[in-house]
C-alpha atoms as a PDB file:
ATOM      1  CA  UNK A   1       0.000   0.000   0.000  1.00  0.00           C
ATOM      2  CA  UNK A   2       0.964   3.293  -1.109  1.00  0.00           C
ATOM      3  CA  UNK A   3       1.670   5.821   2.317  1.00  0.00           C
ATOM      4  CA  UNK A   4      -0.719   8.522   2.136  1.00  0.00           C
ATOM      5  CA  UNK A   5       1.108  12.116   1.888  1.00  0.00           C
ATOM      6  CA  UNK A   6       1.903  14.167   5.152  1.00  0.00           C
ATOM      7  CA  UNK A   7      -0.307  16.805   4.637  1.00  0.00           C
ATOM      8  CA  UNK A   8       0.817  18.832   8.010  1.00  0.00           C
ATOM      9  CA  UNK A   9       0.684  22.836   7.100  1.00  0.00           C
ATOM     10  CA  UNK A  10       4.424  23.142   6.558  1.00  0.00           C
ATOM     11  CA  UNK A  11       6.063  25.876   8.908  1.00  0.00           C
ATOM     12  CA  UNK A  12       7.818  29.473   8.311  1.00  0.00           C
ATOM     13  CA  UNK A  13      11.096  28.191   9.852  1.00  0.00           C
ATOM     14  CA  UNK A  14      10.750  25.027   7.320  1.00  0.00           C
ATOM     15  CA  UNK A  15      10.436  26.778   4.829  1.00  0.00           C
ATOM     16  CA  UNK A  16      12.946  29.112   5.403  1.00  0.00           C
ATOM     17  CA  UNK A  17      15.109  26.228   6.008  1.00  0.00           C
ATOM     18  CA  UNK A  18      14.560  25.018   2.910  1.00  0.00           C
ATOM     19  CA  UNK A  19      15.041  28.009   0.613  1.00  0.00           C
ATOM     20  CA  UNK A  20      18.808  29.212   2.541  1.00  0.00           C
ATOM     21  CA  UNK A  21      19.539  26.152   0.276  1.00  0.00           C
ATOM     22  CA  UNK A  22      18.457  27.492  -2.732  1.00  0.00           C
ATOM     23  CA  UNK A  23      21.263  30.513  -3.421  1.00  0.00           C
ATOM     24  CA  UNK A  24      20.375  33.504  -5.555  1.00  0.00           C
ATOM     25  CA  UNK A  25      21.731  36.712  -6.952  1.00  0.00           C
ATOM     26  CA  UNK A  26      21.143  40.029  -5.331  1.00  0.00           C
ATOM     27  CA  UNK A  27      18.934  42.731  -6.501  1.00  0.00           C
ATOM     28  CA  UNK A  28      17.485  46.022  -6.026  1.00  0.00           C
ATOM     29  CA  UNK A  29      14.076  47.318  -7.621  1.00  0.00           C
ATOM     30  CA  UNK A  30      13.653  50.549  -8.094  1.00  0.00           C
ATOM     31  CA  UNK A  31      11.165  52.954  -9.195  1.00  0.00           C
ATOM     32  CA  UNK A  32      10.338  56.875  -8.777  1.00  0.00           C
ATOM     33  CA  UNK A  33       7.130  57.437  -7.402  1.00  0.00           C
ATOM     34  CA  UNK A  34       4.402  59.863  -8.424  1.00  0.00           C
ATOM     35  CA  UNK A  35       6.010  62.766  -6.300  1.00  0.00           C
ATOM     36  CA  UNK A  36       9.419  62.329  -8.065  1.00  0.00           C
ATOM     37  CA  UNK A  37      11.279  60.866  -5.452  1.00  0.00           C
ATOM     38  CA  UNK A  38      13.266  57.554  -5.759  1.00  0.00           C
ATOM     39  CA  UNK A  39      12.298  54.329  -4.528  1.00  0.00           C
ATOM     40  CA  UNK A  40      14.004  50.823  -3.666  1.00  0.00           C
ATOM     41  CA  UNK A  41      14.554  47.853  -2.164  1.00  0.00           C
ATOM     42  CA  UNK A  42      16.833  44.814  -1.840  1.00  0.00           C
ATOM     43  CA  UNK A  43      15.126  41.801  -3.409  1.00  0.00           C
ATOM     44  CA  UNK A  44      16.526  38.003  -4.229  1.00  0.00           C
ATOM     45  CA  UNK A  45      13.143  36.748  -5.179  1.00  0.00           C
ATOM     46  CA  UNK A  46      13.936  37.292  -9.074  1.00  0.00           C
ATOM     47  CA  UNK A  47      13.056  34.722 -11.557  1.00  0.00           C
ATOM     48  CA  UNK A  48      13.001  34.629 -15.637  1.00  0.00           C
ATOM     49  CA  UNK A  49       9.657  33.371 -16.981  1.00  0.00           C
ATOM     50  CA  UNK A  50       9.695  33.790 -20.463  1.00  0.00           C
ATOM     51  CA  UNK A  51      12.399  34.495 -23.393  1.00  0.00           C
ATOM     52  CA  UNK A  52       9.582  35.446 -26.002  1.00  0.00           C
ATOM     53  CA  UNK A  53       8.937  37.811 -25.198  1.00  0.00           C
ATOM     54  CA  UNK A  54      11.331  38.521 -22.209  1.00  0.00           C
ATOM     55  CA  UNK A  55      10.000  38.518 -18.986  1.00  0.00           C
ATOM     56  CA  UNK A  56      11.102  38.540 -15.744  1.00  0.00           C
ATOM     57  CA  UNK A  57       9.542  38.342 -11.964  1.00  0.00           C
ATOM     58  CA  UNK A  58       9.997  40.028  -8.494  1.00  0.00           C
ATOM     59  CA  UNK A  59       8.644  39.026  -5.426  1.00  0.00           C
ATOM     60  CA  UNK A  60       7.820  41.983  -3.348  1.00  0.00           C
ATOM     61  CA  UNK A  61       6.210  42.253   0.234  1.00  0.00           C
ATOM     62  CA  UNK A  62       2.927  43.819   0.457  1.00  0.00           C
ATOM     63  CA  UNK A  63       3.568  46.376   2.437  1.00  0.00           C
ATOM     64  CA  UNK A  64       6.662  47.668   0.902  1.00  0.00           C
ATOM     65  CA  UNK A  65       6.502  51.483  -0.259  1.00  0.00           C
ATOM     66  CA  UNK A  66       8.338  50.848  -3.266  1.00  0.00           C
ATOM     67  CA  UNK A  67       5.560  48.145  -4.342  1.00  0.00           C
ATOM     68  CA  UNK A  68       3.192  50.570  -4.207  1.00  0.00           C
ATOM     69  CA  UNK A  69       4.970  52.887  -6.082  1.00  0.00           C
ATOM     70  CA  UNK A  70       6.218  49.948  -8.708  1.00  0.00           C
ATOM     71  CA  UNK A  71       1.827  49.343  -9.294  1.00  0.00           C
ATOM     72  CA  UNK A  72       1.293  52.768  -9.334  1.00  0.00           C
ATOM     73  CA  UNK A  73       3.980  53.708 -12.373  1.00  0.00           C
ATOM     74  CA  UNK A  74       3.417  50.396 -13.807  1.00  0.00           C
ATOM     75  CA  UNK A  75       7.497  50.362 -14.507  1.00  0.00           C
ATOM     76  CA  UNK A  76      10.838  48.801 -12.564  1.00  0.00           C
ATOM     77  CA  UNK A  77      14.276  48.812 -12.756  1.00  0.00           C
ATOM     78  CA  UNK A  78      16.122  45.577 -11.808  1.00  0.00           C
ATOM     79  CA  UNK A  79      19.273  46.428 -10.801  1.00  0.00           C
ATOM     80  CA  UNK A  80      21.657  42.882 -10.369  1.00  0.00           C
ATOM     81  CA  UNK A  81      24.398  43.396  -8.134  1.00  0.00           C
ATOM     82  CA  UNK A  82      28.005  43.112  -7.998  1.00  0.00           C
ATOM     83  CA  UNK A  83      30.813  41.545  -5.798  1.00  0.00           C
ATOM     84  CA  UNK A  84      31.406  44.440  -4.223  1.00  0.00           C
ATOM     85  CA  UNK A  85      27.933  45.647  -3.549  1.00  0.00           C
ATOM     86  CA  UNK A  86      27.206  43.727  -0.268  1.00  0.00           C
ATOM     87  CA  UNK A  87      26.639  47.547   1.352  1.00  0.00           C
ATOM     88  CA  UNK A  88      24.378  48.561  -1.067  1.00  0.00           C
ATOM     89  CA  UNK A  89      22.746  45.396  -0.703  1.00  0.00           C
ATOM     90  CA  UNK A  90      22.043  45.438   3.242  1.00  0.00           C
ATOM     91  CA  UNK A  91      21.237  49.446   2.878  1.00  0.00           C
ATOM     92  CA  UNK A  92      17.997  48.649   0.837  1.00  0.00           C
ATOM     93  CA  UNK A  93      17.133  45.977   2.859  1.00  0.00           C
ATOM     94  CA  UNK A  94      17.816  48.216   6.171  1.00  0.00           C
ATOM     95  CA  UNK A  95      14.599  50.953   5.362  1.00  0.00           C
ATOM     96  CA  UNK A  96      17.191  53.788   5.146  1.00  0.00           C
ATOM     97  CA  UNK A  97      15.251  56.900   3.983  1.00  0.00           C
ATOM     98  CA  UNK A  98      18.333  58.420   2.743  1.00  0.00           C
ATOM     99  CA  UNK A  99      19.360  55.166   0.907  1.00  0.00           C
ATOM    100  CA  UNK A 100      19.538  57.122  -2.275  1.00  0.00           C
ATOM    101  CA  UNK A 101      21.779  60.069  -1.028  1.00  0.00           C
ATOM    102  CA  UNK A 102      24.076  57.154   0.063  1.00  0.00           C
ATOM    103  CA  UNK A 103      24.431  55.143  -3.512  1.00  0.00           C
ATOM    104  CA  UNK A 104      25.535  56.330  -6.859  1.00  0.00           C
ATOM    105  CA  UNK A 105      22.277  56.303  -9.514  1.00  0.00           C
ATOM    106  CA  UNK A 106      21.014  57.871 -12.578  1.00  0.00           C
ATOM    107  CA  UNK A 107      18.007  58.268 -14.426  1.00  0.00           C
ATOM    108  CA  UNK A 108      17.890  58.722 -18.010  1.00  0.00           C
ATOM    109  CA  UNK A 109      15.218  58.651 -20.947  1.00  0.00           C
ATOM    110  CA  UNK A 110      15.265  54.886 -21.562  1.00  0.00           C
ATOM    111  CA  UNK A 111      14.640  54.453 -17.396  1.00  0.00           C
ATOM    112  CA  UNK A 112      12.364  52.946 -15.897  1.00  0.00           C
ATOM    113  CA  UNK A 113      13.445  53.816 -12.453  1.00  0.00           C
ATOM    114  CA  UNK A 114      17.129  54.627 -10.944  1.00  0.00           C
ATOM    115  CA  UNK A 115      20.209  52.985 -11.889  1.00  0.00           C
ATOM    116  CA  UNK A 116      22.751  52.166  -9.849  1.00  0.00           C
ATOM    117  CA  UNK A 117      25.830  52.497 -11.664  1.00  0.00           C
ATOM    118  CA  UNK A 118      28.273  52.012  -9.259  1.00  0.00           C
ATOM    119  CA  UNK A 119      26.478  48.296  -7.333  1.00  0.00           C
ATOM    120  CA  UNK A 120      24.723  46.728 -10.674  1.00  0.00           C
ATOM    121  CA  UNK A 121      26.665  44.507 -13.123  1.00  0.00           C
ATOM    122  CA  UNK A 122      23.239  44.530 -15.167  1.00  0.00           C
ATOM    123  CA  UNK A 123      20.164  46.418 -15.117  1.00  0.00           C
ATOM    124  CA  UNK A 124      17.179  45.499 -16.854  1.00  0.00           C
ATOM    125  CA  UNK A 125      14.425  48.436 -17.305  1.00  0.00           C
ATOM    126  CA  UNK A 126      10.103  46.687 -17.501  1.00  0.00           C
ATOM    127  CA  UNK A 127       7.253  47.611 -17.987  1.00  0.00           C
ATOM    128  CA  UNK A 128       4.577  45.714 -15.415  1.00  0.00           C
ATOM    129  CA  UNK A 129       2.332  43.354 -17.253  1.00  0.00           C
ATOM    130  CA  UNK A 130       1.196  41.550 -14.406  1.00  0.00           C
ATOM    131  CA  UNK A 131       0.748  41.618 -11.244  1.00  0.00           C
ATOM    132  CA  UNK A 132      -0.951  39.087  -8.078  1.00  0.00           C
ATOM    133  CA  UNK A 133      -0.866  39.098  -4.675  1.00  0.00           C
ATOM    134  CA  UNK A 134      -0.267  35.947  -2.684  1.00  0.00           C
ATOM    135  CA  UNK A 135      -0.014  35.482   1.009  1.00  0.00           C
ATOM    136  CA  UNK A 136       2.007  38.330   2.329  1.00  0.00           C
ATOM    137  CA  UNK A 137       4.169  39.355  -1.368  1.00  0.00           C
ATOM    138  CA  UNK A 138       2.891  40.416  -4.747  1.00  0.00           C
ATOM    139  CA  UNK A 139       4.434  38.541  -7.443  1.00  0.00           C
ATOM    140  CA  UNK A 140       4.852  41.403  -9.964  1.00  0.00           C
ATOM    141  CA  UNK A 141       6.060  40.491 -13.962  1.00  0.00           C
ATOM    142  CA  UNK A 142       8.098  42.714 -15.779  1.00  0.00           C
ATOM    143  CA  UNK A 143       8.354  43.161 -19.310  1.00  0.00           C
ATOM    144  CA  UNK A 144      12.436  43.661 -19.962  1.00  0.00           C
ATOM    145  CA  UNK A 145      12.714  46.880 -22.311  1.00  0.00           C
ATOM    146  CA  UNK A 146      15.760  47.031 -22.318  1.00  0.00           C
ATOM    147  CA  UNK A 147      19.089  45.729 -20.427  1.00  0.00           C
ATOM    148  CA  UNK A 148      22.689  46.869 -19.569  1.00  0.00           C
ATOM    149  CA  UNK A 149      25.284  44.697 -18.699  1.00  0.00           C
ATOM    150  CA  UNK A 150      28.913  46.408 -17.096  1.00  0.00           C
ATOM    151  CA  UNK A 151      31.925  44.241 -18.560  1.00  0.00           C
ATOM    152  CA  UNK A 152      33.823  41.577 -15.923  1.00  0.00           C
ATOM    153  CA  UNK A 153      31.794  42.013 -12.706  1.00  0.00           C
ATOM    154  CA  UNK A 154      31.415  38.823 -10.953  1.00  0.00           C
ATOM    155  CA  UNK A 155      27.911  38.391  -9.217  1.00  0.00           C
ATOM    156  CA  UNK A 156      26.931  38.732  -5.489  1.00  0.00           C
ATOM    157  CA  UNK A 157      25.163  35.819  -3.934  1.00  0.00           C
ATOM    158  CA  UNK A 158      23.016  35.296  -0.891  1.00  0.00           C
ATOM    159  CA  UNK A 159      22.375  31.461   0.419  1.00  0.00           C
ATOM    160  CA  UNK A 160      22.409  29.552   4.009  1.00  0.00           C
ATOM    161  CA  UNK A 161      21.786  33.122   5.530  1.00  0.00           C
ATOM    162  CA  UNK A 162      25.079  35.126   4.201  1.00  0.00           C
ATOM    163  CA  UNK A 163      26.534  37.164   1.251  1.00  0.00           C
ATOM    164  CA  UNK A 164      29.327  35.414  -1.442  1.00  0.00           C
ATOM    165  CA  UNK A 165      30.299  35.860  -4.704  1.00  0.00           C
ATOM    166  CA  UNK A 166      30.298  33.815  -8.011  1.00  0.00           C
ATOM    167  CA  UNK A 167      33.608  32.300  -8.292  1.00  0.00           C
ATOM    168  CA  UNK A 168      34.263  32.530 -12.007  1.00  0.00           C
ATOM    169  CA  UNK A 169      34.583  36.108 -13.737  1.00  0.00           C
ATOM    170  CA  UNK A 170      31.800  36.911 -15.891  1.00  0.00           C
ATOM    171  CA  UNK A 171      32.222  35.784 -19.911  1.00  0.00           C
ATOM    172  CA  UNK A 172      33.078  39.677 -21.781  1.00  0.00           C
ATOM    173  CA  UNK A 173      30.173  41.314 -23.504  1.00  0.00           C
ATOM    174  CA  UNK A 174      29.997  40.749 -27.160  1.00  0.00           C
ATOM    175  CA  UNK A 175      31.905  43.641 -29.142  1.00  0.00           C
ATOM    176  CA  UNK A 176      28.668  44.469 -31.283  1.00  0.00           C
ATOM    177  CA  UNK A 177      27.221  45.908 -27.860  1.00  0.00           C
ATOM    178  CA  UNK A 178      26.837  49.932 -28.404  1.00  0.00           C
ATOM    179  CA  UNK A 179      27.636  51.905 -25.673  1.00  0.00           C
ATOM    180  CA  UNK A 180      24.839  53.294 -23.879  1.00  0.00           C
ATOM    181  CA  UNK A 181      23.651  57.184 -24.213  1.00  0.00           C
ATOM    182  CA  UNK A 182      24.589  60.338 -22.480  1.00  0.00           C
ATOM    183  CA  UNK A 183      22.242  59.968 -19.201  1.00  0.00           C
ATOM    184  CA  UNK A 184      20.632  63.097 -18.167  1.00  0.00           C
ATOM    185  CA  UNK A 185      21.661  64.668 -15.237  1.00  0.00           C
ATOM    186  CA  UNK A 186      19.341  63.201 -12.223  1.00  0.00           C
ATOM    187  CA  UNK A 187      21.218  61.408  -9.643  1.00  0.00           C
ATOM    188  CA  UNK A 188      24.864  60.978 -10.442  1.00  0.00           C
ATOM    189  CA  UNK A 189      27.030  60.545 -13.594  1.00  0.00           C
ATOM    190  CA  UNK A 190      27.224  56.247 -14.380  1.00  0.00           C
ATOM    191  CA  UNK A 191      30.878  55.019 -15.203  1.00  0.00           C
ATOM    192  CA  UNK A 192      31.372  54.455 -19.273  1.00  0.00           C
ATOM    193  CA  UNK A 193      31.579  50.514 -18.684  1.00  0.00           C
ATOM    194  CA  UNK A 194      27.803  50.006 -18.655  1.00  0.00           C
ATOM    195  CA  UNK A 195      26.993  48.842 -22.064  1.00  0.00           C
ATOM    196  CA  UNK A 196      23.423  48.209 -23.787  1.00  0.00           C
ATOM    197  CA  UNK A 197      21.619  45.274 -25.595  1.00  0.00           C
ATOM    198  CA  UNK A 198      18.425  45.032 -26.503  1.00  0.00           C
ATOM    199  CA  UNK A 199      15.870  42.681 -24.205  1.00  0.00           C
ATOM    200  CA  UNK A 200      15.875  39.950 -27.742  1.00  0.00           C
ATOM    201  CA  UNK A 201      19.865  38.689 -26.007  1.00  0.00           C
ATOM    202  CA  UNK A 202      19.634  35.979 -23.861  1.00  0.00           C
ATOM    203  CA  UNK A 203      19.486  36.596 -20.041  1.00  0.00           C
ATOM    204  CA  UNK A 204      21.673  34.992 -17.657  1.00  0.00           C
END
């Protein structure tokens, strides 16, 4: 006889358990909200769900400021970050209002919300074509516009409750790449690295 499922209501510390043993990359969301001021927050619940066309998901709790503002400008910026962005990455999980005066970003005509330049070693501007609640997050899907990728930036990692980094140096951007365009002058001026591709490459 087959043993019947244990159908106990799994706990939080379980769970939690269980996904420390799933490692991800690092991100920040951002957005500017309807009064012009910027808005983020460290996120590693990012997920690709489709290549055509190119789509991407962020898990964001409900009562997170920056979710609100994310629904309300239907538009995100998904900024991946680097090996050396750990601080960046526990300021915009920390609720620092003055987050932004503390990291280097930009906002330019293509944005869909701030870049940071110095932290990110790709950014990936959508639009929001979806969005659902569940439990305590929203699961919110973002059509990729566009993405930049900054040349030999290894990625940073969070798993089993603590920060590393990808062992292996990232493979170089393909020379076709254009550079990307003079950003206006909001926030602070990115370093020339950052390049641009269109959301048809591949993710990784």
């Amino acid at each position: 006889m087959r043993e019947a499922p244990n159908t106990n209501q799994t706990g939080q510390d379980d769970f939690r358990a269980l996904m420390a043993g799933f490692p991800t990359g690092v991100a920040v969301v951002t957005v500017v909200s309807a009064d012009g001021s910027p808005r983020g927050i460290t996120c590693s619940s990012v997920c690709s769900v489709t290549l055509a066309p190119p789509t991407l998901l962020v898990c964001v709790r409900n009562a997170s400021p920056t979710l609100a503002a994310v629904l309300a400008a239907r538009r995100f910026t998904l900024n991946l970050l680097d090996h050396n962005a750990r601080p960046t990455a526990e300021l915009f999980a920390s609720g620092d209002p003055r987050r932004f005066e503390r990291a280097e970003w930009t906002v330019d005509g293509g944005a869909c919300g701030p870049h940071l330049v110095r932290d990110a070693h790709s950014i990936a501007d959508c639009l929001v074509s979806r969005a659902d609640r569940v439990g305590d997050h929203t699961v919110v899907m973002g059509a990729v516009q566009r993405v930049l990728r900054r040349e030999s930036r290894r990625p940073l990692l969070y798993g089993l409750r603590r920060y590393s980094v990808w062992p292996e140096p990232h493979e170089p951007v393909p020379a076709e790449i254009t550079d990307v365009a003079e950003p206006a002058s909001a926030g602070r001026r990115p370093r020339p690295a950052l390049t641009a591709e269109t959301a048809s490459h591949r993710m990784s």
